[in-house]
Protein backbone atom coordinates (compact mmCIF):
# COMPACT_ATOMS: atom_id res chain seq x y z
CA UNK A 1 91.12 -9.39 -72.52
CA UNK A 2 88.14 -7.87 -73.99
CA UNK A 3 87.16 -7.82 -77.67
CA UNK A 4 89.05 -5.76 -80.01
CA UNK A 5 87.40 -2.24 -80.52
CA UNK A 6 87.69 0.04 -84.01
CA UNK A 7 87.25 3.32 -83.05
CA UNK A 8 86.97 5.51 -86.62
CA UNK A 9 88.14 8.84 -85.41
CA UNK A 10 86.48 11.91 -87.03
CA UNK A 11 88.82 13.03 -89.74
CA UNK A 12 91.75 10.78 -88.55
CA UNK A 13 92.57 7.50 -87.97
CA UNK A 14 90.77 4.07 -87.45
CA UNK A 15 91.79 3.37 -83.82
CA UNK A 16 92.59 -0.21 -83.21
CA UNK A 17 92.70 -1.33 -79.25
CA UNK A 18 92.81 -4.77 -77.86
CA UNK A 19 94.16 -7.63 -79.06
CA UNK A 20 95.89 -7.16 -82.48
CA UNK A 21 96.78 -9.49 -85.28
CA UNK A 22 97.60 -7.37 -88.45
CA UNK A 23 97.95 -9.48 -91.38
CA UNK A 24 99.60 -8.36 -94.81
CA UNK A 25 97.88 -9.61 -98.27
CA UNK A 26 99.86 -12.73 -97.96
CA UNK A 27 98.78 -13.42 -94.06
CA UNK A 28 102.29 -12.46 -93.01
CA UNK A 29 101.92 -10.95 -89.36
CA UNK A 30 103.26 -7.21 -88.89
CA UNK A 31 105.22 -7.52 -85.80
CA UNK A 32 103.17 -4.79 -83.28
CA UNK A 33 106.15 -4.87 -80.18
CA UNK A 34 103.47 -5.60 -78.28
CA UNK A 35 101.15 -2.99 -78.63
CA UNK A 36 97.72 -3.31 -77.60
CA UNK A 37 96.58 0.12 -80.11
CA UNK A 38 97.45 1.33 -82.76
CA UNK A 39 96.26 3.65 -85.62
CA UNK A 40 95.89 2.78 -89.01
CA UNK A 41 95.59 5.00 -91.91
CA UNK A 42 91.79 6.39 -93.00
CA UNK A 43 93.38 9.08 -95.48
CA UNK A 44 95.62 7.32 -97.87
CA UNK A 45 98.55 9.50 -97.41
CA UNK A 46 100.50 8.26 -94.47
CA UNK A 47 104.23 7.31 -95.25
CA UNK A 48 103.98 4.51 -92.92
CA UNK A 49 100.82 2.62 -94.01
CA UNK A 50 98.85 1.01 -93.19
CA UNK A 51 99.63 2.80 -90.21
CA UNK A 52 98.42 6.78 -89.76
CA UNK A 53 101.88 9.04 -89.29
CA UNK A 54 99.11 11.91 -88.40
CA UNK A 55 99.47 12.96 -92.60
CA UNK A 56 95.70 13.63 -92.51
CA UNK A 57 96.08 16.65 -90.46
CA UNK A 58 98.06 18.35 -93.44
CA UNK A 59 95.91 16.98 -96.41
CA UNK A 60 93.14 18.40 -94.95
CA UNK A 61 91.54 15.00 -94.48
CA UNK A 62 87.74 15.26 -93.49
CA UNK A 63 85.13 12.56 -92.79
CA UNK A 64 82.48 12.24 -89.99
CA UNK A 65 80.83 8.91 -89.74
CA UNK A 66 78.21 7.99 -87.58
CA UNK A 67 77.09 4.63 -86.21
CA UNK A 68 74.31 3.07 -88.45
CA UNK A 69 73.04 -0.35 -88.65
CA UNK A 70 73.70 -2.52 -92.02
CA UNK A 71 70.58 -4.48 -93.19
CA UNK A 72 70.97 -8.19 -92.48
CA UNK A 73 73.17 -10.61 -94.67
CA UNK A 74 71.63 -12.27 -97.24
């Protein structure tokens, strides 16, 4: 399969597609049914996080972001 691509969606969602291992804060696994996408929450007001339940759409969620490069690690 090929790498895992993070798609952020403009005023929505991150897009998540590939192969998926979602971890919680302890490292416990979310179990995904199989899915190979899924959306996760950008907007902070999804009833379902940490995945999107499309919430953004009535809070009026907006953000645009471009591809950039980071400077190198130090």
């Amino acid at each position: 399969m090929a790498a895992t691509r993070i798609t952020v969606r403009p005023n929505g969602p991150y897009r998540v597609e590939g192969e998926i291992e979602l971890v919680d804060g302890q490292g416990k696994p979310f179990g995904l049914g199989g899915r190979t996408a899924i959306s996760l929450c950008r907007c902070g007001h999804s009833n379902n996080k940490p995945f999107c339940d499309g919430s953004h759409a009535k809070a009026g969620f907006q953000s645009t972001v471009e591809a950039r490069d980071l400077p190198p690690q130090s």
